[in-house]
C-alpha atoms as a PDB file:
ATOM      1  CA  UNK A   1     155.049 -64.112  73.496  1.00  0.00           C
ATOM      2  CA  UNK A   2     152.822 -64.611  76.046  1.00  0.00           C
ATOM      3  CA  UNK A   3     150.592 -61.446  76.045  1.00  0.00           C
ATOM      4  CA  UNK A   4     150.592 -61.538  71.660  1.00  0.00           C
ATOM      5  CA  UNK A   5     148.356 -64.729  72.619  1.00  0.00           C
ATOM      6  CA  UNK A   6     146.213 -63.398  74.458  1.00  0.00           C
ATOM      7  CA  UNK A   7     144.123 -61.671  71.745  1.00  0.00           C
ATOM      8  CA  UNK A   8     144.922 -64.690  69.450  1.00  0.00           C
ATOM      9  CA  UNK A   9     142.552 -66.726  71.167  1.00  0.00           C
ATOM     10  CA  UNK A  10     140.207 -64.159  72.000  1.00  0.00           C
ATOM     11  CA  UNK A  11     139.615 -63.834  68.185  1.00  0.00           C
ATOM     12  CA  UNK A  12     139.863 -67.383  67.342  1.00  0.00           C
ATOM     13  CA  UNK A  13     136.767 -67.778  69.837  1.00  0.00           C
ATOM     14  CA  UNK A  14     135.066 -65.622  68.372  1.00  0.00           C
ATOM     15  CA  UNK A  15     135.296 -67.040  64.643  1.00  0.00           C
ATOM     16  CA  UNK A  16     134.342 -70.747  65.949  1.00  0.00           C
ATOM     17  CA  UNK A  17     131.383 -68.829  67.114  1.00  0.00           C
ATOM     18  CA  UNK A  18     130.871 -67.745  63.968  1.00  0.00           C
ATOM     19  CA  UNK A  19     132.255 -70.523  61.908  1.00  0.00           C
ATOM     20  CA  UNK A  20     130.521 -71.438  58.466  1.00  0.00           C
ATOM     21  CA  UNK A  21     128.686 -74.076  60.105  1.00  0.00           C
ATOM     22  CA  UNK A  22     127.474 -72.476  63.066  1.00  0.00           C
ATOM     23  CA  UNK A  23     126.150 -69.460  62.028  1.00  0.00           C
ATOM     24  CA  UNK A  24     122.888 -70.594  59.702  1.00  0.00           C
ATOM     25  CA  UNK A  25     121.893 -72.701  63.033  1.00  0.00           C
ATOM     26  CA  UNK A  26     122.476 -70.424  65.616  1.00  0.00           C
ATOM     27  CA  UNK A  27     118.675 -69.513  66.312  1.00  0.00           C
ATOM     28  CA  UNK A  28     117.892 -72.868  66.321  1.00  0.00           C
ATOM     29  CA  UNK A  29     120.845 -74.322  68.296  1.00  0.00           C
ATOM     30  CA  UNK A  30     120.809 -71.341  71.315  1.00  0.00           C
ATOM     31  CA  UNK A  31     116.865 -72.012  71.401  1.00  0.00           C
ATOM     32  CA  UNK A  32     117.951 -75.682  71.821  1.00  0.00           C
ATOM     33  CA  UNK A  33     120.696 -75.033  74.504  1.00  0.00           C
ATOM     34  CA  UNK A  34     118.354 -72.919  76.434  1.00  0.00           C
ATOM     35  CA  UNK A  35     114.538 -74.272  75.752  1.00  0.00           C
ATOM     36  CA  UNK A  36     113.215 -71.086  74.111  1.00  0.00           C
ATOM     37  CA  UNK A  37     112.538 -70.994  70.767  1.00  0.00           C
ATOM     38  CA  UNK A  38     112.149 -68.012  68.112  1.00  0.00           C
ATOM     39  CA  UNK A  39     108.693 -68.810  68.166  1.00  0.00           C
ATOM     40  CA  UNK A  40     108.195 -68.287  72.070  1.00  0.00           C
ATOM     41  CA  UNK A  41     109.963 -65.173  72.129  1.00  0.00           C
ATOM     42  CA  UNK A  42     107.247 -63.661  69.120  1.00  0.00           C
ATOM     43  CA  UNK A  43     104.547 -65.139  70.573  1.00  0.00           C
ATOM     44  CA  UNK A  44     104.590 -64.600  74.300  1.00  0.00           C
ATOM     45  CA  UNK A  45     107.374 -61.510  74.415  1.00  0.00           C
ATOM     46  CA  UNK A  46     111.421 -61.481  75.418  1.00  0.00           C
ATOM     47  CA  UNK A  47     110.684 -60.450  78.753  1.00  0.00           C
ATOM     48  CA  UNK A  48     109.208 -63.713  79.870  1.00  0.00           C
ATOM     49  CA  UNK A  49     112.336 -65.449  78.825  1.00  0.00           C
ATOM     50  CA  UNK A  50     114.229 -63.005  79.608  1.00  0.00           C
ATOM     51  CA  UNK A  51     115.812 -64.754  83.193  1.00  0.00           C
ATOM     52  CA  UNK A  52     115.999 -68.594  81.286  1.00  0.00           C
ATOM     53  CA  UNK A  53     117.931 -67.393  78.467  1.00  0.00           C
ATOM     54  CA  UNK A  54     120.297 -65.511  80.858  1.00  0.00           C
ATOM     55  CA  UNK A  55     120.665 -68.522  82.897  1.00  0.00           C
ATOM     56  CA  UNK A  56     120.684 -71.048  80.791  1.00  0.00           C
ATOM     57  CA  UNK A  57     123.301 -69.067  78.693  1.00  0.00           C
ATOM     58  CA  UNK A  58     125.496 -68.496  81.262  1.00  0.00           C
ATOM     59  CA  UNK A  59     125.497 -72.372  82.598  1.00  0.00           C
ATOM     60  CA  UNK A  60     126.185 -73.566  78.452  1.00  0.00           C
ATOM     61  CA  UNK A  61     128.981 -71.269  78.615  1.00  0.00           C
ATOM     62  CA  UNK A  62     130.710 -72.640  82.103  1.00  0.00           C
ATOM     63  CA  UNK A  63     129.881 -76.214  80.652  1.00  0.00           C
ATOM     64  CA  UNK A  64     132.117 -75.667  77.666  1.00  0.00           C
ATOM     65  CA  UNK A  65     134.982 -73.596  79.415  1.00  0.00           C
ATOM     66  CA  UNK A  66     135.214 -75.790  82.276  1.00  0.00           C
ATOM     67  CA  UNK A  67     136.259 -78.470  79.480  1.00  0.00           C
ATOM     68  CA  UNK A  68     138.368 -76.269  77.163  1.00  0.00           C
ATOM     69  CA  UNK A  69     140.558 -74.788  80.272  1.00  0.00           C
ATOM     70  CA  UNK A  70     140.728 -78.521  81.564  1.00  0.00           C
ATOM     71  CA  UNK A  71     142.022 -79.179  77.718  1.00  0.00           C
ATOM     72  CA  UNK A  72     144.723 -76.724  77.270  1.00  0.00           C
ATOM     73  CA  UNK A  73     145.887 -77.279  80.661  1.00  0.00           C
ATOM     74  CA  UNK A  74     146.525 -80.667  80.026  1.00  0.00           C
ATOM     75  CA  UNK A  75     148.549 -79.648  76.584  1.00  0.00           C
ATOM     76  CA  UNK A  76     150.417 -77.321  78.102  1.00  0.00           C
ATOM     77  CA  UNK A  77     151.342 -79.366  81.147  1.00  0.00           C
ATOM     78  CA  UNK A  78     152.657 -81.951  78.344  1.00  0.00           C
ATOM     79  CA  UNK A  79     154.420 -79.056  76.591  1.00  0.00           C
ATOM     80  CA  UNK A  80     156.610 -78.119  79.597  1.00  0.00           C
ATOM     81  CA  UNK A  81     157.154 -81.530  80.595  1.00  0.00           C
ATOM     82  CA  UNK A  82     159.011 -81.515  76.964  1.00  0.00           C
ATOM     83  CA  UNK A  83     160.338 -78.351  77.406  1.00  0.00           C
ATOM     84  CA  UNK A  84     163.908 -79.434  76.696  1.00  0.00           C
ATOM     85  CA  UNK A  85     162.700 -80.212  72.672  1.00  0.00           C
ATOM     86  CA  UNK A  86     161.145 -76.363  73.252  1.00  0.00           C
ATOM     87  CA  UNK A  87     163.088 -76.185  69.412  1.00  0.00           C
ATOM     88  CA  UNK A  88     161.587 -79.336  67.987  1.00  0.00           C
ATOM     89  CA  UNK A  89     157.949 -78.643  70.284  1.00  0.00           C
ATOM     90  CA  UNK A  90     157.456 -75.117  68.711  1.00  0.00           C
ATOM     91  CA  UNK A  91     158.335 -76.115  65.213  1.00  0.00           C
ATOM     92  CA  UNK A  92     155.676 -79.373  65.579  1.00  0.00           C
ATOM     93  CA  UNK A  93     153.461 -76.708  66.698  1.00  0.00           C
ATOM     94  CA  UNK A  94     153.613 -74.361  64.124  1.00  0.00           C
ATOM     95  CA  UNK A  95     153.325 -76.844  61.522  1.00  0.00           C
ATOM     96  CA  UNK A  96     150.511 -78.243  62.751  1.00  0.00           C
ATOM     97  CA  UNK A  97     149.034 -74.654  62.860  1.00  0.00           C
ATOM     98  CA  UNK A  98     149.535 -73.979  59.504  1.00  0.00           C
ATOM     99  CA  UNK A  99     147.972 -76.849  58.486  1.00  0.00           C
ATOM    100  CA  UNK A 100     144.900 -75.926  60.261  1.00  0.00           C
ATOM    101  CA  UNK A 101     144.937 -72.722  59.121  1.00  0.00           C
ATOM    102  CA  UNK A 102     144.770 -73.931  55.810  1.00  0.00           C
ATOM    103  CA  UNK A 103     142.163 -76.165  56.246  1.00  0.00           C
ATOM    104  CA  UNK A 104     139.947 -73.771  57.587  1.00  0.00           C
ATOM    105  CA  UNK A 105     140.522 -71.138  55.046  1.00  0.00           C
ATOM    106  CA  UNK A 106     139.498 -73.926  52.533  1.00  0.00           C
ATOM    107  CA  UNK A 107     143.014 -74.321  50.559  1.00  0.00           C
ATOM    108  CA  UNK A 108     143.130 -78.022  52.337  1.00  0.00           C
ATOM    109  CA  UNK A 109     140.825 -80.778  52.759  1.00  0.00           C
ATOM    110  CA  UNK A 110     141.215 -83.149  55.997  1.00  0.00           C
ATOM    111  CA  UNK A 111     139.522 -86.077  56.125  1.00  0.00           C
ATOM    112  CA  UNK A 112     138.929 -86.372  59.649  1.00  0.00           C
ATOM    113  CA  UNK A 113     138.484 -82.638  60.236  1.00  0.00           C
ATOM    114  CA  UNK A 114     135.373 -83.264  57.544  1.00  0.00           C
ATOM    115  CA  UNK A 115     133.587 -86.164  59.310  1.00  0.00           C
ATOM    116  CA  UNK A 116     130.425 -85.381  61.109  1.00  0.00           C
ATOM    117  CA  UNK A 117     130.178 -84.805  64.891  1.00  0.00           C
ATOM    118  CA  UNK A 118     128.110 -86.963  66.900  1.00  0.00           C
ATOM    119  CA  UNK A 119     125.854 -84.269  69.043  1.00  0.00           C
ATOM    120  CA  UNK A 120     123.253 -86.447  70.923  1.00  0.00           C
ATOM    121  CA  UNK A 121     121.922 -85.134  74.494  1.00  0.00           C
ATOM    122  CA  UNK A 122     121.437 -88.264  77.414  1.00  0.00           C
ATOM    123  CA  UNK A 123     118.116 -89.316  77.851  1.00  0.00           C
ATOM    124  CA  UNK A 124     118.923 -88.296  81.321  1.00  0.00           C
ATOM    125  CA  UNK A 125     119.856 -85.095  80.966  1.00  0.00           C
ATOM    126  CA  UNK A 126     116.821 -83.734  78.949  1.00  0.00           C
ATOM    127  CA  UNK A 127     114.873 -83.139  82.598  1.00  0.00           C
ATOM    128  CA  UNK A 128     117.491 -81.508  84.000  1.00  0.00           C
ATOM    129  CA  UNK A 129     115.917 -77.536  84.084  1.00  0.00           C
ATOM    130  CA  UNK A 130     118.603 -75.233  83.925  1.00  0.00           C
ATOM    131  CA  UNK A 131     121.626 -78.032  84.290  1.00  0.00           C
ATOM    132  CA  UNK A 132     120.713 -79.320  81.172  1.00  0.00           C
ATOM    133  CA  UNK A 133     122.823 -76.132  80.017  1.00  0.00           C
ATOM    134  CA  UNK A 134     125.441 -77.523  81.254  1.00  0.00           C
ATOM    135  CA  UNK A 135     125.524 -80.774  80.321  1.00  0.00           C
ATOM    136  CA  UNK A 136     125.032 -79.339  76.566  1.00  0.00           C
ATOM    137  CA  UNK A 137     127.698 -77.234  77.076  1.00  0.00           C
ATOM    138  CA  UNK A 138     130.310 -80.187  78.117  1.00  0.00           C
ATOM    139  CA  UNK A 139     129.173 -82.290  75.223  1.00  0.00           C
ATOM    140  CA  UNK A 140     129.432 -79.088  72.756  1.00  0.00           C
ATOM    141  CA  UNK A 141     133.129 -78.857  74.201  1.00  0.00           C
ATOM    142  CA  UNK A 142     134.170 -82.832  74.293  1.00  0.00           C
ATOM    143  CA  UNK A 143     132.038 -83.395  70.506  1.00  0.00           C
ATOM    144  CA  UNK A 144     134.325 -80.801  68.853  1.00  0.00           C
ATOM    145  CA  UNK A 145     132.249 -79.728  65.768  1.00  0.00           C
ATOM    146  CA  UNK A 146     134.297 -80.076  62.681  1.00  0.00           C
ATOM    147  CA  UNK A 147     134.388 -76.914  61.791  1.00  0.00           C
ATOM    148  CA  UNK A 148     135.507 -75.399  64.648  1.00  0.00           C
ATOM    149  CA  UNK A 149     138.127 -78.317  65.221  1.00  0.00           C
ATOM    150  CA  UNK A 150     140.829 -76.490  62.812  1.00  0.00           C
ATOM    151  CA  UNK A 151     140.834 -73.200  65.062  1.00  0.00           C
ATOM    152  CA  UNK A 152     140.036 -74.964  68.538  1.00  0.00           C
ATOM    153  CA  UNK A 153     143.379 -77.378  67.461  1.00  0.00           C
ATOM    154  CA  UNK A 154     145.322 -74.452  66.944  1.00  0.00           C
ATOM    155  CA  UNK A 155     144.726 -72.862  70.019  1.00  0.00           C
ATOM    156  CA  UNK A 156     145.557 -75.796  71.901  1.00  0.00           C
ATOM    157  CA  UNK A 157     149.048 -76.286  69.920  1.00  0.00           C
ATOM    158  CA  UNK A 158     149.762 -72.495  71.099  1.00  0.00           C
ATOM    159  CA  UNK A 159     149.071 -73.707  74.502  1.00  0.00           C
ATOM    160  CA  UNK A 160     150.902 -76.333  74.660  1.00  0.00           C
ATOM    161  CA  UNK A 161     154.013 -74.490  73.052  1.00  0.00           C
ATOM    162  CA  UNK A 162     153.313 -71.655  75.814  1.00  0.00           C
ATOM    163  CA  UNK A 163     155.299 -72.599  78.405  1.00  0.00           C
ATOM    164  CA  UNK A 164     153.420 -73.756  81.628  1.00  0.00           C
ATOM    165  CA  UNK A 165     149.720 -75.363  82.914  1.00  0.00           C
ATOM    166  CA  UNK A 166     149.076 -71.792  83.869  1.00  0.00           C
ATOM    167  CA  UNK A 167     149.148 -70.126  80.820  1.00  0.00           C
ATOM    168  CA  UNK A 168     147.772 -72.841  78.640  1.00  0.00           C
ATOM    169  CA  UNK A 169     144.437 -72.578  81.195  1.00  0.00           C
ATOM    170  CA  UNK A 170     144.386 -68.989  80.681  1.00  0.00           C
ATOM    171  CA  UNK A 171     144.644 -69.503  76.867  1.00  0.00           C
ATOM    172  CA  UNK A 172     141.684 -71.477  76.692  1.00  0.00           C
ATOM    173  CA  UNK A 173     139.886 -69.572  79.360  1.00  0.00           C
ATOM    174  CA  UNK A 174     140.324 -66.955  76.880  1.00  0.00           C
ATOM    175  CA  UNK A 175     139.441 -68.308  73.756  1.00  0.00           C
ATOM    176  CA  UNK A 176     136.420 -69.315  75.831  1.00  0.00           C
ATOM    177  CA  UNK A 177     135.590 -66.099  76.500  1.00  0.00           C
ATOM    178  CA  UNK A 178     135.565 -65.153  72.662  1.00  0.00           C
ATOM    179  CA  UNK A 179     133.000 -67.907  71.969  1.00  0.00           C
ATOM    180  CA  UNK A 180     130.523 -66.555  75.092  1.00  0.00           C
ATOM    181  CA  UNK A 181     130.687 -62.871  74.580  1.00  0.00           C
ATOM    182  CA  UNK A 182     128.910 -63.262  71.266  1.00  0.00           C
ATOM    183  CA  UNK A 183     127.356 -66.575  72.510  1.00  0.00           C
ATOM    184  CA  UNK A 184     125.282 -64.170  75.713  1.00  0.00           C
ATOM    185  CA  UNK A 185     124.380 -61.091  72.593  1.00  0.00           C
ATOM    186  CA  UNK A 186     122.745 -63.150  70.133  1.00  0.00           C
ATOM    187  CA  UNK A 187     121.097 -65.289  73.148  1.00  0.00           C
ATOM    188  CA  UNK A 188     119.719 -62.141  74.458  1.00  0.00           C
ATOM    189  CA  UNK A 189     118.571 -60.544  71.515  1.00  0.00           C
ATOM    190  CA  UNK A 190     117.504 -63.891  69.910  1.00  0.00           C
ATOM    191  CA  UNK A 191     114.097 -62.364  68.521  1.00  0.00           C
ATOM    192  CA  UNK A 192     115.732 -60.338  66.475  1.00  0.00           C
ATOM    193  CA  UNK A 193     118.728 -62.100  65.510  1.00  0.00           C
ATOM    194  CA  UNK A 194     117.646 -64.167  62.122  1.00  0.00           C
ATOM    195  CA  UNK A 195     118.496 -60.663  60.811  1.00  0.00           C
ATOM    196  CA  UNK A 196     121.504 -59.741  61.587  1.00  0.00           C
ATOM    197  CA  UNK A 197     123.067 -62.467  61.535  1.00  0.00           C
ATOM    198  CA  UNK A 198     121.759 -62.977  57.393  1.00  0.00           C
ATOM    199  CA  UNK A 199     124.885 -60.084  56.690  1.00  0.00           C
ATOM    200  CA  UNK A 200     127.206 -62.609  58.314  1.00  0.00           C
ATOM    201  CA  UNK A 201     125.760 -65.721  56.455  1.00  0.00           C
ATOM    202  CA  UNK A 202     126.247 -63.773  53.125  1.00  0.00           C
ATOM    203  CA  UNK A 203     130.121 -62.703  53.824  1.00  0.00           C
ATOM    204  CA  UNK A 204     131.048 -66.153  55.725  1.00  0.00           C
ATOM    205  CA  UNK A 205     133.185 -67.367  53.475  1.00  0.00           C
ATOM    206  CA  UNK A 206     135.219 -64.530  53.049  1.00  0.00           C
ATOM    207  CA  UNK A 207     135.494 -64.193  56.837  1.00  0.00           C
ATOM    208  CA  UNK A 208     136.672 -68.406  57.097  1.00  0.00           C
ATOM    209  CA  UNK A 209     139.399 -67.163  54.336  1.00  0.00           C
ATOM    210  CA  UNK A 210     141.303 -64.633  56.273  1.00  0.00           C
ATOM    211  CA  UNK A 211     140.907 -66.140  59.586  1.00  0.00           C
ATOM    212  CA  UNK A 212     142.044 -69.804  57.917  1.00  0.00           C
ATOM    213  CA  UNK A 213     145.153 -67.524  56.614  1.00  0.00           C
ATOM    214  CA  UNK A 214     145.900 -65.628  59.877  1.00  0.00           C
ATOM    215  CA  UNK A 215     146.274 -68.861  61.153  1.00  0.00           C
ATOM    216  CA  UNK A 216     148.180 -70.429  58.697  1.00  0.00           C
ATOM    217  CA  UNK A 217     150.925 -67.428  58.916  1.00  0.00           C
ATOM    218  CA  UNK A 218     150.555 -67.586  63.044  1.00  0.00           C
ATOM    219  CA  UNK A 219     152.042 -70.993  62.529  1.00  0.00           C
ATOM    220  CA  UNK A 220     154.460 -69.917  60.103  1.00  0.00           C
ATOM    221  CA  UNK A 221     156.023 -67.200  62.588  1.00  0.00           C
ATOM    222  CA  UNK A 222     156.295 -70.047  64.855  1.00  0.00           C
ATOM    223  CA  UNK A 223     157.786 -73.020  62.578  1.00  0.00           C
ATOM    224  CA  UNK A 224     160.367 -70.020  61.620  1.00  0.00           C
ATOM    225  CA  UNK A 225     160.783 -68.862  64.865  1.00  0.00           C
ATOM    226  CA  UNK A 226     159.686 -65.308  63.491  1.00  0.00           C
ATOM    227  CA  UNK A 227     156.429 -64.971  66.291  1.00  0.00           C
ATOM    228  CA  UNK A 228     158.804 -63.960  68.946  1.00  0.00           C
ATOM    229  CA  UNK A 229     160.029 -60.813  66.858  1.00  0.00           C
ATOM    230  CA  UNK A 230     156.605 -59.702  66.353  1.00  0.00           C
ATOM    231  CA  UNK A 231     155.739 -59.610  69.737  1.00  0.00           C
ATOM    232  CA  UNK A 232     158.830 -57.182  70.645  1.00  0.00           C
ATOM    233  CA  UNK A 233     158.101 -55.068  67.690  1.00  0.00           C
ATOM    234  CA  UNK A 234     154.069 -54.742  69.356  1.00  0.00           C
ATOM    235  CA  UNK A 235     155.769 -54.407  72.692  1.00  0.00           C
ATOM    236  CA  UNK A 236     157.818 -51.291  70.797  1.00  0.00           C
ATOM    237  CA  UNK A 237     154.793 -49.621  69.572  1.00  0.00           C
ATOM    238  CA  UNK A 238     153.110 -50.206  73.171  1.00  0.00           C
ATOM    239  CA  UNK A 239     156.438 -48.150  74.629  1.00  0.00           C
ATOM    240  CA  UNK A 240     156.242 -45.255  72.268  1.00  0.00           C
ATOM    241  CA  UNK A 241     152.608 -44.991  72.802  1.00  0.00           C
ATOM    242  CA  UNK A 242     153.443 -44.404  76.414  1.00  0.00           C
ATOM    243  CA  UNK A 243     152.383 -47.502  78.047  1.00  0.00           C
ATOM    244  CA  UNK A 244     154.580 -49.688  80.225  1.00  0.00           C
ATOM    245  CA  UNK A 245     154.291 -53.013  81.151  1.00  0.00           C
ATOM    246  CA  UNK A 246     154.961 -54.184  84.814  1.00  0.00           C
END
């Protein structure tokens, strides 16, 4: 079940990245995480910049991960203290899932998944240099934009249905990695972004649908106990395409 999670959260990382409300501010917001705007970059050339958005990038990124492994460790940890209800645990889980799912995909509205995040930077953290990367990044994770909070609050009911603090770090670390992979390519090609990132805009809400429903029927393979089936039929196809798994 495990190793079917794996690319779960990968993906799910990837579409908070890219989440309807992300995606028209990304310019802005990764020229506010690392303190070079759109307007540096044309005026005075990427390769100026070039080391500070690296940097910077890379410190946003361990801010946020550092809090999201932290996170699912924690709700895994509670999931296999519980781990004689594993029957009642996964069927929670799934439900919960689905509700997400649905949320984001735009067939529910939830209140509290709707209300505004609070993203306000310390006065003491604004002269930081490159830390203040960091401490953006730990707010980003702890503030939980809302709507990134449906797919983020999936992931961490998979964790904590997983099994142990091990793999509900690695789960996280994961989905982590599927928000900082795109995260460090638009950073680094931030002059020209605005314009590729206008064919994403436009289709958004088509790509919120079918992740919203993936997610939705991820929890439904769990609150049926289905999701384990599906990960023997993958392991099936990996056989007779000649891998083996040690």
């Amino acid at each position: 079940m495990f190793n079917l999670n794996l690319p779960i959260a990968f993906g799910a990382g990837v579409i908070s990245f890219f989440a309807p409300c992300v995606v028209p501010l990304l310019p802005a917001y990764i020229g506010y995480v690392t303190g070079v705007s759109l307007q540096d970059l044309q005026t005075r050339g990427f390769a100026l910049f070039r080391r500070k958005l690296l940097i910077s990038s890379v410190l946003y990124i361990l801010g946020f991960s550092l809090v999201f492994v932290a996170v699912g460790t924690a709700a895994a940890t509670v999931g296999s203290v519980l781990r004689q209800y594993d029957f009642i645990i996964q069927r929670v889980g799934g439900t919960i899932i689905l509700i997400l799912g649905l949320e984001f995909a735009g067939v529910l509205k939830i209140p509290f998944l709707a209300r505004p995040a609070q993203f306000k930077l310390p006065a003491w953290a604004r002269n930081l240099g490159y830390a203040r990367a960091f401490v953006v990044g730990v707010i980003f994770a702890t503030a939980w934009t809302p709507c990134i909070g449906a797919v983020l609050g999936s992931i961490l009911t998979l964790a904590a249905v997983s099994g142990t603090a091990v793999t509900g770090a690695t789960l996280l670390f994961v989905y982590s990695l599927g928000i900082s992979v795109p995260f460090l390519i638009v950073a680094l090609t931030l002059a020209s972004a605005p314009k590729y990132l206008k064919f994403v805009s436009k289709n958004i809400g088509i790509i919120a649908k079918i992740a919203g429903l993936l997610l939705a029927i991820l929890g439904l393979l769990l609150l049926t106990n289905t999701y384990r089936f599906v990960n023997s039929w993958l392991f099936e196809i990996a056989f007779r395409l000649g891998y083996t798994i040690k």
